[in-house]
N, C-alpha and C. Protein backbone atom coordinates (compact mmCIF):
# COMPACT_ATOMS: atom_id res chain seq x y z
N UNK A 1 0.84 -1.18 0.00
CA UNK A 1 0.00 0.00 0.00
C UNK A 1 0.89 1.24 0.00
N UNK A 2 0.22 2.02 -0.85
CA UNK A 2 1.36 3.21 -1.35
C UNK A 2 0.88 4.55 -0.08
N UNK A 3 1.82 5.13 0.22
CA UNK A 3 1.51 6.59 1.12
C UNK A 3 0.64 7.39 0.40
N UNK A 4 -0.23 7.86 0.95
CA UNK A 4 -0.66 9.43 0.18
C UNK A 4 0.52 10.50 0.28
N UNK A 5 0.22 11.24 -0.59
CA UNK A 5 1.42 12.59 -1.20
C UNK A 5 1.30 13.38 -0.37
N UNK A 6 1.76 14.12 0.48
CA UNK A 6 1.37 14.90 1.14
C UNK A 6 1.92 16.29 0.53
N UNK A 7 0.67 17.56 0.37
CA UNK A 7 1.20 18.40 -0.46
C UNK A 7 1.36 19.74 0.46
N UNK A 8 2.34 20.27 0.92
CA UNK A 8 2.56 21.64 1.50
C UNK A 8 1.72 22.71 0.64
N UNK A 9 1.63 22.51 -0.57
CA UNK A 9 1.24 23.86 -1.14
C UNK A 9 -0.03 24.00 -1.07
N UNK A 10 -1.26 22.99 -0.41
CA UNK A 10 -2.44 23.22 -0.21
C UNK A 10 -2.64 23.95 1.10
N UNK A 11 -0.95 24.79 1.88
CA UNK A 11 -1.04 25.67 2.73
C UNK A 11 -0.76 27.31 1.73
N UNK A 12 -1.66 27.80 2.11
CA UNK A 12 -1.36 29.59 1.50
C UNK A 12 -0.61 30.02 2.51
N UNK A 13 0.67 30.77 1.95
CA UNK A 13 1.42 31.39 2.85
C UNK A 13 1.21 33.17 3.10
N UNK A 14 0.63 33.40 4.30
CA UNK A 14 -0.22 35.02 4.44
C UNK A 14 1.08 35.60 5.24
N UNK A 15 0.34 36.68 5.81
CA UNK A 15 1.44 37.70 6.16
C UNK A 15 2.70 36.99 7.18
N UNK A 16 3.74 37.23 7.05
CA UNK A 16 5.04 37.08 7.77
C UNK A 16 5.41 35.67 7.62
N UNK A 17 5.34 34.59 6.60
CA UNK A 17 5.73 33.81 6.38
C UNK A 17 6.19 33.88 4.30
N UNK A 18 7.19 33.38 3.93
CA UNK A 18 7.21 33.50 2.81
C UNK A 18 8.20 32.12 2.08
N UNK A 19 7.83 32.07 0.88
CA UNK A 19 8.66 30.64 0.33
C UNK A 19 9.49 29.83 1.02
N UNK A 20 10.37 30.42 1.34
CA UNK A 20 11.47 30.17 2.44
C UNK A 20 11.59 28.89 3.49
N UNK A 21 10.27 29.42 3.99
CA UNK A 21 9.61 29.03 4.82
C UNK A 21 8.72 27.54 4.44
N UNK A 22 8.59 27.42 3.85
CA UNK A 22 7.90 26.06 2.86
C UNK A 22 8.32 24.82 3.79
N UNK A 23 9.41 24.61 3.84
CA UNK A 23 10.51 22.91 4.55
C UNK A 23 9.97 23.19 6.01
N UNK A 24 10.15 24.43 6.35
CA UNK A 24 9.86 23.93 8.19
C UNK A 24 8.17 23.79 8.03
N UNK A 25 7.76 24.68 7.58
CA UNK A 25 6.11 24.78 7.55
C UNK A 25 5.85 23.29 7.00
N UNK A 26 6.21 22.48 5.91
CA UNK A 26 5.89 21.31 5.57
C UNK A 26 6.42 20.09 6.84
N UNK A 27 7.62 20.25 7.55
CA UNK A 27 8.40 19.39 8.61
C UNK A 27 7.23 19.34 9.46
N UNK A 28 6.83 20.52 9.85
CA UNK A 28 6.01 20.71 11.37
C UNK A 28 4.83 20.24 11.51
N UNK A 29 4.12 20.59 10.11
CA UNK A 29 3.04 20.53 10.08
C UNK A 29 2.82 19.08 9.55
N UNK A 30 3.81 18.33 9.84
CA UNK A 30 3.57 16.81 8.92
C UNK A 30 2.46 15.91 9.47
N UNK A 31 2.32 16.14 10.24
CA UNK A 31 0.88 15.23 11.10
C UNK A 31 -0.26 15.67 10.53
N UNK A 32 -0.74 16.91 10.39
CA UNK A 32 -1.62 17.29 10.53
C UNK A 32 -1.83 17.24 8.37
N UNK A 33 -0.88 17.39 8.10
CA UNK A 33 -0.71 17.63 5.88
C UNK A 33 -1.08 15.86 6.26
N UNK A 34 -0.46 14.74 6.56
CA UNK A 34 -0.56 13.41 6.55
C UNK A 34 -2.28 13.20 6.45
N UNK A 35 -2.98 13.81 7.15
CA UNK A 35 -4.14 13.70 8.13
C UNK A 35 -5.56 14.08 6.88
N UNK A 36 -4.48 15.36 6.38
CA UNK A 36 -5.40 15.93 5.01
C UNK A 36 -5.25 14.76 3.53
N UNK A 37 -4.26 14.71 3.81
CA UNK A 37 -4.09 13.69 2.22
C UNK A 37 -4.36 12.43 2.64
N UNK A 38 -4.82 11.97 3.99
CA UNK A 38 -5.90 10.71 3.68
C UNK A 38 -7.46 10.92 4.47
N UNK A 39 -8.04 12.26 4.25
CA UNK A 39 -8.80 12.70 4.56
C UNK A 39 -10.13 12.20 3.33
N UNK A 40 -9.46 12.35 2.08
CA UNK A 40 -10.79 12.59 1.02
C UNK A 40 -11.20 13.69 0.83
N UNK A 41 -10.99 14.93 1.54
CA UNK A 41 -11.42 16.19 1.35
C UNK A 41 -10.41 16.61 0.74
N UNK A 42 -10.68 18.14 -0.07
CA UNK A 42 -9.88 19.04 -0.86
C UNK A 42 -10.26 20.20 0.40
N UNK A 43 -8.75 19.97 1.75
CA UNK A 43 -8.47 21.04 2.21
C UNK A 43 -8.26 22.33 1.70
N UNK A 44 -8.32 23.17 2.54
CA UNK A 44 -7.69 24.54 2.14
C UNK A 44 -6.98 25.33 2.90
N UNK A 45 -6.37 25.87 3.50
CA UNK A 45 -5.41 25.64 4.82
C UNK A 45 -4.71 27.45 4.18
N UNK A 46 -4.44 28.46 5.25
CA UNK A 46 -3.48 29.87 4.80
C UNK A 46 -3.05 29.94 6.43
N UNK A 47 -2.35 30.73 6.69
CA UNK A 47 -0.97 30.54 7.39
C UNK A 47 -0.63 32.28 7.63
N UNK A 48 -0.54 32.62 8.73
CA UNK A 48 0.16 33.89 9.26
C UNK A 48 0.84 34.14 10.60
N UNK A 49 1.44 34.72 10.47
CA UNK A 49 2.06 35.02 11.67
C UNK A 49 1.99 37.04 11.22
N UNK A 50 1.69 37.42 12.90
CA UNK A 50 2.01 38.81 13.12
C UNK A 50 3.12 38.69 14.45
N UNK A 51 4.01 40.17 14.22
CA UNK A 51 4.93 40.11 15.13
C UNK A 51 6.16 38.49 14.90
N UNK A 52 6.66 38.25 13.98
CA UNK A 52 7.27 37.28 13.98
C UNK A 52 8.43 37.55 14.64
N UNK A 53 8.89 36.66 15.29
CA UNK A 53 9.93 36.27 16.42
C UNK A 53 10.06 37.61 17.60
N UNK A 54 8.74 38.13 17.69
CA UNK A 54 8.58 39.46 18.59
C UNK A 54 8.26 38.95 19.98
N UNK A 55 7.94 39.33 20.55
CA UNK A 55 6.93 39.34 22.13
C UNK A 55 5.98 39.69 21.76
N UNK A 56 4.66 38.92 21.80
CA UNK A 56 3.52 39.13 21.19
C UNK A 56 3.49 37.92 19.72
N UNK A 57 4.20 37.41 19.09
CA UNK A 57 4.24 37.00 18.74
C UNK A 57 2.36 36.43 18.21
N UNK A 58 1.81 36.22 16.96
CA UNK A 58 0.68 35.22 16.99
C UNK A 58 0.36 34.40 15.54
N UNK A 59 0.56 33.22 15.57
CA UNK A 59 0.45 32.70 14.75
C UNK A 59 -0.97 32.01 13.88
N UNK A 60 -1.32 32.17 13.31
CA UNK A 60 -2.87 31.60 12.66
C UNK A 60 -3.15 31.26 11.65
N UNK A 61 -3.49 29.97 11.66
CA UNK A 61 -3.34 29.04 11.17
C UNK A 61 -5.33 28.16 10.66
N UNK A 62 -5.99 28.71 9.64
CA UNK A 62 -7.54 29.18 8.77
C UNK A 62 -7.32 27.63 7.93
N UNK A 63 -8.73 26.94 8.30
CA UNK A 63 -8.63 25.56 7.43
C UNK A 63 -9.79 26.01 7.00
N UNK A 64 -10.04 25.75 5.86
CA UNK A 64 -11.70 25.56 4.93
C UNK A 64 -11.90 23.87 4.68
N UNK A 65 -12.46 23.28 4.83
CA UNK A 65 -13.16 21.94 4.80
C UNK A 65 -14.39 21.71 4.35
N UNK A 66 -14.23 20.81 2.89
CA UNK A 66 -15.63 21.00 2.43
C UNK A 66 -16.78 20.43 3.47
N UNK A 67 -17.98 20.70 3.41
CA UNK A 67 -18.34 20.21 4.68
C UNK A 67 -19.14 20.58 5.85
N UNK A 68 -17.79 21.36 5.79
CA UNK A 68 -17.18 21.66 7.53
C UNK A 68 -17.38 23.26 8.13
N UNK A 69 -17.49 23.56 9.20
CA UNK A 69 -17.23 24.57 9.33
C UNK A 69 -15.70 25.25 9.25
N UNK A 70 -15.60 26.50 9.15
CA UNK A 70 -14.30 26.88 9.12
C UNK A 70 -13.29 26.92 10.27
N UNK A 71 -11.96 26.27 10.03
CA UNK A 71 -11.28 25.83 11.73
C UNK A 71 -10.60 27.03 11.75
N UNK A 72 -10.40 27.45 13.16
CA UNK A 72 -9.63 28.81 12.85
C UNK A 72 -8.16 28.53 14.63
N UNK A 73 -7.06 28.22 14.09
CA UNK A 73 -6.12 28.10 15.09
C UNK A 73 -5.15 28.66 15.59
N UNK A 74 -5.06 29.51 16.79
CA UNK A 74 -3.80 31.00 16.87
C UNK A 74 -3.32 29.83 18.07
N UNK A 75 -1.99 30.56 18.47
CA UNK A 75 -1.17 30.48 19.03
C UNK A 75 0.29 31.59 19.23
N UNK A 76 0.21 31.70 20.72
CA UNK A 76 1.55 32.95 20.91
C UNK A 76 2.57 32.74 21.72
N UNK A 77 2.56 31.27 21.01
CA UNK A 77 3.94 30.93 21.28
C UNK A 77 5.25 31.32 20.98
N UNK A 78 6.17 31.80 21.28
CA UNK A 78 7.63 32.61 20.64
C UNK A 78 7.99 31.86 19.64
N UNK A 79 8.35 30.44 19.98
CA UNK A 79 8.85 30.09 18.88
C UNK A 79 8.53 29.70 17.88
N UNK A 80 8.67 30.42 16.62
CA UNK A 80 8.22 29.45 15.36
C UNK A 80 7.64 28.07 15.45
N UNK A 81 8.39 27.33 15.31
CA UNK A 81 8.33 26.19 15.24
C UNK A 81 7.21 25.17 16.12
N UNK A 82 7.03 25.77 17.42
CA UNK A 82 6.17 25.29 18.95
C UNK A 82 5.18 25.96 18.44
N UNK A 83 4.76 27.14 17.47
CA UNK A 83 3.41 27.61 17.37
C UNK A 83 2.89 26.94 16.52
N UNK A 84 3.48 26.33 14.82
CA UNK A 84 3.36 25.79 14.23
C UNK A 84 2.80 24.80 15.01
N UNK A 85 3.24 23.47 15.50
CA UNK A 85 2.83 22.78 16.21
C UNK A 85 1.45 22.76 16.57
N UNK A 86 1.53 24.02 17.84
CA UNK A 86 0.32 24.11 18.74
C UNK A 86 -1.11 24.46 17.51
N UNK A 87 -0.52 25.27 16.58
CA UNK A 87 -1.87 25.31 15.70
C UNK A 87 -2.39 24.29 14.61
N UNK A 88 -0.86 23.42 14.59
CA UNK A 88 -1.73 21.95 13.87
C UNK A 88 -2.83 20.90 14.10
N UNK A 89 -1.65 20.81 15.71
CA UNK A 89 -2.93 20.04 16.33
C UNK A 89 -4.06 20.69 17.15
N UNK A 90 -4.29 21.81 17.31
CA UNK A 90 -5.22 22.46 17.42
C UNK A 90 -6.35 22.43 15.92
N UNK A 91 -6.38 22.38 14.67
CA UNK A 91 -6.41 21.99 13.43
C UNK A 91 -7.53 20.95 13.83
N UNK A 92 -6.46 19.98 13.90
CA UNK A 92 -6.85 18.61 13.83
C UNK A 92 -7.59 18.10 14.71
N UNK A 93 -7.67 18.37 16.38
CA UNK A 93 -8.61 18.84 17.01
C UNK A 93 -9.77 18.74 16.69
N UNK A 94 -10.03 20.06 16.07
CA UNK A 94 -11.22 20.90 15.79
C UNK A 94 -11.91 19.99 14.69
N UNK A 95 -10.88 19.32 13.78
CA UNK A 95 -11.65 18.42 12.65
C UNK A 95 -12.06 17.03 13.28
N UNK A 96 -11.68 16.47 13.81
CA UNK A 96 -11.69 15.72 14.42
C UNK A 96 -13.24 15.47 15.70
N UNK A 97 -13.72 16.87 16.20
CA UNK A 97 -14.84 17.13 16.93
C UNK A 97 -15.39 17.22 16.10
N UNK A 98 -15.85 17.92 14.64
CA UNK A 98 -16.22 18.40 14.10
C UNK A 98 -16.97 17.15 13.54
N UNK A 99 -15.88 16.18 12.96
CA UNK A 99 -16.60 14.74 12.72
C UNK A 99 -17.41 14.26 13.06
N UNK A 100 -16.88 14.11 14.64
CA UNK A 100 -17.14 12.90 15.61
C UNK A 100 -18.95 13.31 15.61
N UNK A 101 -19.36 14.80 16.10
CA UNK A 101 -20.24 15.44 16.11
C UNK A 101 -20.95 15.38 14.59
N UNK A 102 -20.71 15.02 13.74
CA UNK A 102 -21.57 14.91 12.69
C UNK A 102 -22.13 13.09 12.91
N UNK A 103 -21.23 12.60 12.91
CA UNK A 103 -21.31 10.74 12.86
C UNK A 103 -22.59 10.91 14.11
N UNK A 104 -22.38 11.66 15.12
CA UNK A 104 -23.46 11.53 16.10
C UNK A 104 -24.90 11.75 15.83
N UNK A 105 -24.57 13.08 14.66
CA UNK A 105 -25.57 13.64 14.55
C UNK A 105 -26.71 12.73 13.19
N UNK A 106 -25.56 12.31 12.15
CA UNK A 106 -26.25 11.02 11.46
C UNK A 106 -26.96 10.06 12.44
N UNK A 107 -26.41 9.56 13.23
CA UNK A 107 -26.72 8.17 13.71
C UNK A 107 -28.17 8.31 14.53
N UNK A 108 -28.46 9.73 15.04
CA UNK A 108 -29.91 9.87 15.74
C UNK A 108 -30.95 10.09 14.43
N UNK A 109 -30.33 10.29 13.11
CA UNK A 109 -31.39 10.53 12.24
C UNK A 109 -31.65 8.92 11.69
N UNK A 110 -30.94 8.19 11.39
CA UNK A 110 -31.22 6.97 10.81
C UNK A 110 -31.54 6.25 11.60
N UNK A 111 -33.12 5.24 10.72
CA UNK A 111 -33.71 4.17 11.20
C UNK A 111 -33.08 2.92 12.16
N UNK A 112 -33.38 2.77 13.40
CA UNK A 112 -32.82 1.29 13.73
C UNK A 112 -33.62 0.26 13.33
N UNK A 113 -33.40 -1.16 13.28
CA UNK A 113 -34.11 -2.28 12.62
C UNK A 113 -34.59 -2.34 13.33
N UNK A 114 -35.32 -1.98 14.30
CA UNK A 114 -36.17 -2.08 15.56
C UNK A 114 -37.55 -0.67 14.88
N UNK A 115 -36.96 -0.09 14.21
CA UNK A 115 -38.32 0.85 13.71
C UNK A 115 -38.57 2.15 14.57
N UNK A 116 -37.43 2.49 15.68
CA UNK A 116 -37.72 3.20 16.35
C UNK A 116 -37.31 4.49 15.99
């Protein structure tokens, strides 16, 4: 069984991040890109940071999911890299409830073989 592709560029890169930036943003975020490319959905994912490597620092991190509602994930963490993080799986999280809460919400609408 072959891996899914996992594609960085289905992240938009917004204010204070730029090309450059592509390898760590693809490294960090590898759980969460893994998660999308065996999802079945055509994510949509953009990416900012204000104040980069400042005090105040905030990173945010906007998923569109067909579907879905829109996930929206900050974090002000200093370091690059630990915010990345905190807003992936914050991400994934949110998709993840987002599911679980739909599967729930199917399962009270459909018939049991009992007719009830």
């Amino acid at each position: 069984m072959t891996e899914p592709t996992v594609d960085s560029s289905i992240v938009r890169l917004g204010g204070g991040f730029a090309e450059y930036d592509r390898h760590l943003i693809e490294t960090t975020l590898q759980q969460l890109l893994s998660r999308v490319a065996t999802s079945g959905r055509a994510w949509q994912m953009e990416l900012s940071v204000k104040e980069r490597e400042k005090p105040g620092q905030q990173v945010t991190l906007e998923a569109w999911v067909p579907g879905q509602e829109k996930f929206v994930a900050t974090s002000n963490l200093e370091n690059v890299r630990d915010a990345l993080n905190d807003v992936g799986a914050d991400v994934l999280t949110q998709f993840d409830r987002a599911r679980d809460r739909n599967a729930r919400d199917n399962r009270k609408k459909r018939e049991t073989i009992r007719g009830q």
